[in-house]
N, C-alpha and C. Protein backbone atom coordinates (compact mmCIF):
# COMPACT_ATOMS: atom_id res chain seq x y z
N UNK A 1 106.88 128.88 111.49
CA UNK A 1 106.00 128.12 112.35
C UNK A 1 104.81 127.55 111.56
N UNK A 2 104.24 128.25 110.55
CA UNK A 2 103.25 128.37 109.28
C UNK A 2 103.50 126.99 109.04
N UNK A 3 104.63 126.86 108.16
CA UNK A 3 105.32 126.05 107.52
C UNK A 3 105.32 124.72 108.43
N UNK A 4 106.52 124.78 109.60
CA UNK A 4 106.40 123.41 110.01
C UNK A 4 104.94 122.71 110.53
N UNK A 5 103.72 123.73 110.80
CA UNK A 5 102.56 123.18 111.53
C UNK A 5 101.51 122.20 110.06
N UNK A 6 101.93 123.25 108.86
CA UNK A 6 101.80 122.80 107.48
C UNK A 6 102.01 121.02 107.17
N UNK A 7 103.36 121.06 107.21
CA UNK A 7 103.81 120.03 106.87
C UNK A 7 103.77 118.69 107.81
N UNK A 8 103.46 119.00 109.48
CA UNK A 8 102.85 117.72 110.42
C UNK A 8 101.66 117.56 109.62
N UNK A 9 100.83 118.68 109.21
CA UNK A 9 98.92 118.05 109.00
C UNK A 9 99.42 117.70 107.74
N UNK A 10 100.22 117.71 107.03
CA UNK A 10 100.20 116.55 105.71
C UNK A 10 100.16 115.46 105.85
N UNK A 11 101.57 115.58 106.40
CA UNK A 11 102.31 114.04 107.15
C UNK A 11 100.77 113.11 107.50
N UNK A 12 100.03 113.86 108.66
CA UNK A 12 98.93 113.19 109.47
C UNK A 12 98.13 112.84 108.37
N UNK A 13 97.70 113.68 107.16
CA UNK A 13 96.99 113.20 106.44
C UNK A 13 97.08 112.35 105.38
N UNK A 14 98.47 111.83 105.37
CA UNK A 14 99.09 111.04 104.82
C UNK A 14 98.99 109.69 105.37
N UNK A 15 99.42 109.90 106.61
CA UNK A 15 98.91 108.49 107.16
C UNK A 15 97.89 108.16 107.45
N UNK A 16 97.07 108.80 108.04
CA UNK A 16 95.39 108.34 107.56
C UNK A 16 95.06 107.80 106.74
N UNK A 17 95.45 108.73 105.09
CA UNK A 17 94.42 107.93 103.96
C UNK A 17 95.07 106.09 103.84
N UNK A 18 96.59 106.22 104.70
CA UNK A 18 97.37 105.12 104.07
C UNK A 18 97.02 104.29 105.06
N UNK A 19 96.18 104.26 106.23
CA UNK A 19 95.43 103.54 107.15
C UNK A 19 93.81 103.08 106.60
N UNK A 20 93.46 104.16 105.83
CA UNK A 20 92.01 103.75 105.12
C UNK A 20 92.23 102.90 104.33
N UNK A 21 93.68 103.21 103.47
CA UNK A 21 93.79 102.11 102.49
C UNK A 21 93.68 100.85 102.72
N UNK A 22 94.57 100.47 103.68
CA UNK A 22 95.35 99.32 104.00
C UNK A 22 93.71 98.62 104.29
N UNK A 23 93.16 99.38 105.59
CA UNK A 23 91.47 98.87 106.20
C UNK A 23 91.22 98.16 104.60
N UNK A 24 90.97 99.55 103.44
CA UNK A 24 89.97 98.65 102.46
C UNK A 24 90.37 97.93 101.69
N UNK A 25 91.80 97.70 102.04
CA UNK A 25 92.69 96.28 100.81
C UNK A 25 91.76 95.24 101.89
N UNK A 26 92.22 95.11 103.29
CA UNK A 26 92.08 94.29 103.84
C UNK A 26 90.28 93.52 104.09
N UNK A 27 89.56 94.58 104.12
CA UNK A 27 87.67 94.42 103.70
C UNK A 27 87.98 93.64 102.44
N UNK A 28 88.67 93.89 101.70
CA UNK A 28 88.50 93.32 100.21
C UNK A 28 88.70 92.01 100.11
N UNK A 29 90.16 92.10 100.50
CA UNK A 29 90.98 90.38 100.26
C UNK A 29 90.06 89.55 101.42
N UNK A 30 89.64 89.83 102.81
CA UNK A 30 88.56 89.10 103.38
C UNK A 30 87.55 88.80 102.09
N UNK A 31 86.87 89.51 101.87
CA UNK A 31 85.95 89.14 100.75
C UNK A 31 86.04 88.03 99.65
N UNK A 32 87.47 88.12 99.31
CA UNK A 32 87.77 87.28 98.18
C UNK A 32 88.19 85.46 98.63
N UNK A 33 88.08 85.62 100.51
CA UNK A 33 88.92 84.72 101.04
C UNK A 33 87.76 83.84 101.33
N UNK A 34 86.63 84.63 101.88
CA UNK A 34 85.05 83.78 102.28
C UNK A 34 84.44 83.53 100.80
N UNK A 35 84.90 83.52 99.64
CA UNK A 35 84.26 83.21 98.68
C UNK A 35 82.72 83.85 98.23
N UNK A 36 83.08 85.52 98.32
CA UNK A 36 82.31 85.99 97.98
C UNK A 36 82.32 87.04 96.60
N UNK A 37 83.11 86.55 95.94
CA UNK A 37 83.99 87.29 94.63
C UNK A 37 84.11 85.30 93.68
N UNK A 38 83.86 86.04 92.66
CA UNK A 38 84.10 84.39 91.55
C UNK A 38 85.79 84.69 91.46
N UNK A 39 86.09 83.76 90.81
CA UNK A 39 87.65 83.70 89.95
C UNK A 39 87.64 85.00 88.96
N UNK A 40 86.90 85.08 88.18
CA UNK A 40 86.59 86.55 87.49
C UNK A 40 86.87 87.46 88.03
N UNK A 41 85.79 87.62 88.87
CA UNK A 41 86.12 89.10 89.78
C UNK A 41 86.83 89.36 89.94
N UNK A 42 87.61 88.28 90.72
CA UNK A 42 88.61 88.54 91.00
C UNK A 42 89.81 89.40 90.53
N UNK A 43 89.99 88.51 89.55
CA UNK A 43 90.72 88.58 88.06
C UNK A 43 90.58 90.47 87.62
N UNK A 44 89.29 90.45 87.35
CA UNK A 44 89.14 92.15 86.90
C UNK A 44 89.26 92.88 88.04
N UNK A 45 89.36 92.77 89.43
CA UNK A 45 89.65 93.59 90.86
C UNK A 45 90.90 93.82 90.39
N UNK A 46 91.57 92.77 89.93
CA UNK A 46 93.36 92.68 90.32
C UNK A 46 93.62 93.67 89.25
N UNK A 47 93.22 93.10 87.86
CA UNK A 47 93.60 94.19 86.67
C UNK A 47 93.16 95.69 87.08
N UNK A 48 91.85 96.17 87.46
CA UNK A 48 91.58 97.18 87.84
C UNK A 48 92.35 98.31 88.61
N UNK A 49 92.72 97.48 89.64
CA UNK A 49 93.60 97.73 91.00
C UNK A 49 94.59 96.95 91.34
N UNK A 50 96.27 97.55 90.37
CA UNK A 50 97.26 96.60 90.52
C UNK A 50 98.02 96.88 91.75
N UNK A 51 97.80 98.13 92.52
CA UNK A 51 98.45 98.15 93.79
C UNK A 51 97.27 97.18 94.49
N UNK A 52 96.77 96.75 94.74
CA UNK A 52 95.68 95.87 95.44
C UNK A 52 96.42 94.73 95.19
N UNK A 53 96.33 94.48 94.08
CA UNK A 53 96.79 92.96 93.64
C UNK A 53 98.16 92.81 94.15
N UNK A 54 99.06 93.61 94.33
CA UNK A 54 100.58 93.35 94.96
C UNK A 54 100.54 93.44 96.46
N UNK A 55 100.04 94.13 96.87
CA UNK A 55 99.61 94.37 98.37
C UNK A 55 99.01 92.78 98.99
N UNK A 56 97.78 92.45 98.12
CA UNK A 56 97.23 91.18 98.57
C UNK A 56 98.28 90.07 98.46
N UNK A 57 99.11 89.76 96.95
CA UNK A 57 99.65 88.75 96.72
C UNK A 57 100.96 88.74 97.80
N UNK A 58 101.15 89.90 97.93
CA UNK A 58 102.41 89.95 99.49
C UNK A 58 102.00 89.57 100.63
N UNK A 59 100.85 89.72 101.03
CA UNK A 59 100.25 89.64 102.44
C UNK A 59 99.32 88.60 102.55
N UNK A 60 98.68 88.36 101.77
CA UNK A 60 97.76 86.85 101.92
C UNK A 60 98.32 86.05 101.33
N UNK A 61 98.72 85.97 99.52
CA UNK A 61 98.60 84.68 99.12
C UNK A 61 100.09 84.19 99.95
N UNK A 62 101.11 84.62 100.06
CA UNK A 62 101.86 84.01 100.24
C UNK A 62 101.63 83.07 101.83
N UNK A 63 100.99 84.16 102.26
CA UNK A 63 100.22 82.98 103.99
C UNK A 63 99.06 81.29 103.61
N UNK A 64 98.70 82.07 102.95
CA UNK A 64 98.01 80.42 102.10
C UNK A 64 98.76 79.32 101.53
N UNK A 65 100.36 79.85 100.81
CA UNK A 65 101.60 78.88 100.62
C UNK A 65 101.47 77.82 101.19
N UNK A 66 101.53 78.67 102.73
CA UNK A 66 102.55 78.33 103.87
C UNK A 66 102.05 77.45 104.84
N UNK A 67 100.43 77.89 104.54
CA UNK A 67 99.56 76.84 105.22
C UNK A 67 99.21 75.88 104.71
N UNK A 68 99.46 75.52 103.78
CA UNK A 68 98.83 74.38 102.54
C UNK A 68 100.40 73.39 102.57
N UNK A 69 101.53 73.96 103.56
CA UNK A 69 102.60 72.79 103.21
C UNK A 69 102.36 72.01 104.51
């Protein structure tokens, strides 16, 4: 019983942090979208934080494509 009550509060705390995440990709790439980050910044955010940079380039840039045709 130990065990399975164990392994739900992981689970839960698993998806939490992966709900905080997502929140602070998404605070971020807003940021970069109102032009409050240079081309630089940018640039060193992405190198810094390459799950960021794949996360964003999946979920925003490709919506900017799509709106620009």
């Amino acid at each position: 019983m130990i065990r399975r009550t164990k392994n739900k509060t992981l689970k839960f705390a698993k998806n939490e942090l992966k709900k905080l995440l997502v929140l602070d990709y998404r605070l971020l790439a807003e940021r970069f979208r109102s032009d409050q980050f240079t081309s630089k910044q940018m640039t060193e955010e992405f190198k810094a934080n390459p799950e960021f940079k794949d996360w964003y380039f999946k979920n925003y840039w490709a919506l900017e494509k799509w709106r620009s045709i």
